[in-house]
N, C-alpha and C. Protein backbone atom coordinates (compact mmCIF):
# COMPACT_ATOMS: atom_id res chain seq x y z
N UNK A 1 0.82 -1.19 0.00
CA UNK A 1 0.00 0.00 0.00
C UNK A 1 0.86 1.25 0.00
N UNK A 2 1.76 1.17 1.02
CA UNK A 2 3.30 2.55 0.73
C UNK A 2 3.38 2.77 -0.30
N UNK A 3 3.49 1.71 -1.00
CA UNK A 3 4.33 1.95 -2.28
C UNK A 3 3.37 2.67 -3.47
N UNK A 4 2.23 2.24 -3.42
CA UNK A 4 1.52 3.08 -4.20
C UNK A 4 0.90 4.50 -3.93
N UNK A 5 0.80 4.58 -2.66
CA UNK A 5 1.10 5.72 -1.96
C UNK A 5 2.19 6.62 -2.89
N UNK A 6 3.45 6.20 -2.60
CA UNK A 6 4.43 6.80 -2.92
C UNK A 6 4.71 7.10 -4.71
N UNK A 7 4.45 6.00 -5.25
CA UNK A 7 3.89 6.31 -6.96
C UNK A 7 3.27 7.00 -6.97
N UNK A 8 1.97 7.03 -6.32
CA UNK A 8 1.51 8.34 -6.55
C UNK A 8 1.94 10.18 -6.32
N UNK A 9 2.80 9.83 -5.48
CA UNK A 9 2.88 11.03 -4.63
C UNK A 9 4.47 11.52 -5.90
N UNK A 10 5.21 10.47 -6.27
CA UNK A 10 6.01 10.78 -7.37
C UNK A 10 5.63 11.14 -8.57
N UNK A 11 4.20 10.89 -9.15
CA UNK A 11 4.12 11.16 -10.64
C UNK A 11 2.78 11.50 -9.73
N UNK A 12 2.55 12.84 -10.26
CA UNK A 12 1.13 13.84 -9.84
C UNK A 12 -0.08 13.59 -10.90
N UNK A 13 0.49 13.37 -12.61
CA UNK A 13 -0.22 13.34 -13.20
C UNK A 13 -1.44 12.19 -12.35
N UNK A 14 -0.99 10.93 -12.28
CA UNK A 14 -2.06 10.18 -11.49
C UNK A 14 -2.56 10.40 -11.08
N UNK A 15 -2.23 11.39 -9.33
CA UNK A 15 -2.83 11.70 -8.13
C UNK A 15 -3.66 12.79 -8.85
N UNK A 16 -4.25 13.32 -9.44
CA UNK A 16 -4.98 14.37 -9.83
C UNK A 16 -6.36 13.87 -10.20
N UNK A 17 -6.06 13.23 -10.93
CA UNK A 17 -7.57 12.16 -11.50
C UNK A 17 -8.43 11.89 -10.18
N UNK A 18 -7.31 11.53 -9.26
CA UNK A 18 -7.77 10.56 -8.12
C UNK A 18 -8.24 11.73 -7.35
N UNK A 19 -7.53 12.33 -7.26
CA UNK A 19 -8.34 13.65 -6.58
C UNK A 19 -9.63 14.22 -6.55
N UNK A 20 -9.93 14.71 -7.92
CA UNK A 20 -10.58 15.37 -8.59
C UNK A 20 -11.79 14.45 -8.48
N UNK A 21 -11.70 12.69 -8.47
CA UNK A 21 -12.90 11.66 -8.01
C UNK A 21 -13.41 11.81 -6.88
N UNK A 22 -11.94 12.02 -6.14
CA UNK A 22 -12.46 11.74 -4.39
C UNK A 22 -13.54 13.25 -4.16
N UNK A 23 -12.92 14.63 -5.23
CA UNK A 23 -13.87 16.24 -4.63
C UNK A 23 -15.47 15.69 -5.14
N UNK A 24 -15.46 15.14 -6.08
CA UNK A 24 -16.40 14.88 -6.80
C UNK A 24 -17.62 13.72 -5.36
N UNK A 25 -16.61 12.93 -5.30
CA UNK A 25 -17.58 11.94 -4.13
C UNK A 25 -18.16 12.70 -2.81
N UNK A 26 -17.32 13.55 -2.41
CA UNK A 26 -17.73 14.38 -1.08
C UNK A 26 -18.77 15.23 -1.83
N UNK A 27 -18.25 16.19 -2.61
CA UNK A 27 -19.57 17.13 -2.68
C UNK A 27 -20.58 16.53 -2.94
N UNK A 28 -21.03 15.20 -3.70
CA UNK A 28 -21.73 14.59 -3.62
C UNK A 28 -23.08 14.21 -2.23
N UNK A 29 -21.77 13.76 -1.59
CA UNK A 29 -22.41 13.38 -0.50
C UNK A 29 -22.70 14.91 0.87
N UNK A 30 -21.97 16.04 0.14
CA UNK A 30 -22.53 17.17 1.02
C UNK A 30 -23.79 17.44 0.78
N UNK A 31 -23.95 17.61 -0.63
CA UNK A 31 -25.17 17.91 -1.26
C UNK A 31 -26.31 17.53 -0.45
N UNK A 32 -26.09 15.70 -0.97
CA UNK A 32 -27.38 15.47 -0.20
C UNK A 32 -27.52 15.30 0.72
N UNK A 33 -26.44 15.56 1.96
CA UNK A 33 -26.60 15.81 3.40
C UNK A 33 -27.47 17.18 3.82
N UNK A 34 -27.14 17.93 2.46
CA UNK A 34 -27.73 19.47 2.48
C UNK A 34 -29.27 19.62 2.07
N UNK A 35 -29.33 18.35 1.37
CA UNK A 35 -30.88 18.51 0.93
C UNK A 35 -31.71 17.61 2.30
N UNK A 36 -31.40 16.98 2.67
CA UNK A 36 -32.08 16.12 3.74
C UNK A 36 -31.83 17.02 4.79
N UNK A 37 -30.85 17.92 4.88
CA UNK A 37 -30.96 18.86 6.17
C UNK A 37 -32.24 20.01 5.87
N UNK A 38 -32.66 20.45 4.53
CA UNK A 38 -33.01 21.19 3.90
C UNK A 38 -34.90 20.42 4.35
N UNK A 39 -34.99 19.02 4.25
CA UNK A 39 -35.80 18.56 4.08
C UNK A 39 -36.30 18.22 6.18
N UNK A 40 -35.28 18.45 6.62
CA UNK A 40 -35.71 18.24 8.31
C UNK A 40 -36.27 19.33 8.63
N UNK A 41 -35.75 20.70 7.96
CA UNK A 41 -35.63 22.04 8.48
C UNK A 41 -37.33 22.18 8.10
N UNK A 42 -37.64 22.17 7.47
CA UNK A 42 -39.63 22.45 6.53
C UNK A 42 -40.14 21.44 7.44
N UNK A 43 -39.84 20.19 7.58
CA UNK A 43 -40.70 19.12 8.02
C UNK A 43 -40.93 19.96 9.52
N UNK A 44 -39.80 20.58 10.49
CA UNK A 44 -39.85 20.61 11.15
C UNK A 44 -40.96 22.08 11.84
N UNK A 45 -40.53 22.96 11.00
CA UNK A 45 -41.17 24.46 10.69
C UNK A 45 -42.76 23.66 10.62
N UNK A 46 -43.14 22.84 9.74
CA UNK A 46 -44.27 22.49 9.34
C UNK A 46 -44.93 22.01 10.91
N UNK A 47 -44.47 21.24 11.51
CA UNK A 47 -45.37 20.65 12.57
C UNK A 47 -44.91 21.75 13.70
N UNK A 48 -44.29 22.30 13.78
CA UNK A 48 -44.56 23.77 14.88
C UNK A 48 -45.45 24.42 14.70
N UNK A 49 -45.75 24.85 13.59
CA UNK A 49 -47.03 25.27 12.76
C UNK A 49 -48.05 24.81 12.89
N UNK A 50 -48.13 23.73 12.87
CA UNK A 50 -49.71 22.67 13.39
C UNK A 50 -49.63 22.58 14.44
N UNK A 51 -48.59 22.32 15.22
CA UNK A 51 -48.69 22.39 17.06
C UNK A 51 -49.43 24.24 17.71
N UNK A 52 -48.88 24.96 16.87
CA UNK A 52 -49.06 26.17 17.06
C UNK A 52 -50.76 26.05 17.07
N UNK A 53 -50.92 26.24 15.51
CA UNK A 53 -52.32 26.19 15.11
C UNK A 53 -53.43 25.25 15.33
N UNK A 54 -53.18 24.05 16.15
CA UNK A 54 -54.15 23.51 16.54
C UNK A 54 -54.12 23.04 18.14
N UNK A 55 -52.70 23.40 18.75
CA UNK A 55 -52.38 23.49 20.24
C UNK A 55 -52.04 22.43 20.00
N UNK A 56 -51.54 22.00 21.35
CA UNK A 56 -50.51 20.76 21.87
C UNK A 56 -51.69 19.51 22.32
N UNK A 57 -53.01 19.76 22.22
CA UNK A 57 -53.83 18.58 22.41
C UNK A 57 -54.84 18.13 21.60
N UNK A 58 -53.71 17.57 21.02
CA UNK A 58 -54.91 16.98 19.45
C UNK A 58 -55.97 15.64 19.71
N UNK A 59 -57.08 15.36 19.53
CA UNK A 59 -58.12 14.66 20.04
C UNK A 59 -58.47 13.78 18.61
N UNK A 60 -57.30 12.52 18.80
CA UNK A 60 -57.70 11.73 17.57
C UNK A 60 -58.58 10.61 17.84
N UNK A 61 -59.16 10.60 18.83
CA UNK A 61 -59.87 9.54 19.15
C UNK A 61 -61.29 9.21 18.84
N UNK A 62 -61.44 10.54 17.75
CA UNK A 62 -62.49 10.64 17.08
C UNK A 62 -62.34 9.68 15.64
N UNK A 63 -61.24 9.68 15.18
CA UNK A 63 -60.93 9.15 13.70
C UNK A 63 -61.24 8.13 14.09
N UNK A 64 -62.03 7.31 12.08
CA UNK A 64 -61.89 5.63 12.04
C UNK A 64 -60.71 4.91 12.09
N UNK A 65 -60.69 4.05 12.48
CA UNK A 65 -59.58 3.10 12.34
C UNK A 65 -58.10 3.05 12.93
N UNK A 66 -58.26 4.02 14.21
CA UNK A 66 -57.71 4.34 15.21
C UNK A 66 -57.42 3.60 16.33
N UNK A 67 -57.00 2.64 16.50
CA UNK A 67 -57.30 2.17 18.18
C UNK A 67 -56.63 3.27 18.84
N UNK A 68 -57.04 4.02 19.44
CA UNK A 68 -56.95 4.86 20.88
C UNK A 68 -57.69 4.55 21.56
């Protein structure tokens, strides 16, 4: 494993490709860390909003198919 380590680290042309894969894989995976953070942030806004607007004691024991 050194050793290719070290090939690489001697001839750059290589290590660049490899690079340029690995920026490519992270931003990748920032992205959609950013969209699922993006997607907690609304979900979350959303039910404060309904807690707000319908208070903290919701009475589902009216619905069908409920066991409460």
């Amino acid at each position: 494993m050194t050793g290719v380590i070290e090939y690489l680290l001697a001839n750059p042309i290589f290590l660049v490709p490899i690079l340029l894969m690995a920026a490519m894989v992270v931003w990748a995976v920032l992205k959609r860390l950013l969209k699922m953070a993006a997607v907690v942030v609304i979900a979350g806004a959303m039910y404060v909003a309904l807690v707000e607007h319908f208070g903290s004691g919701v009475d589902l024991s009216g619905l069908p198919g409920l066991p409460l």
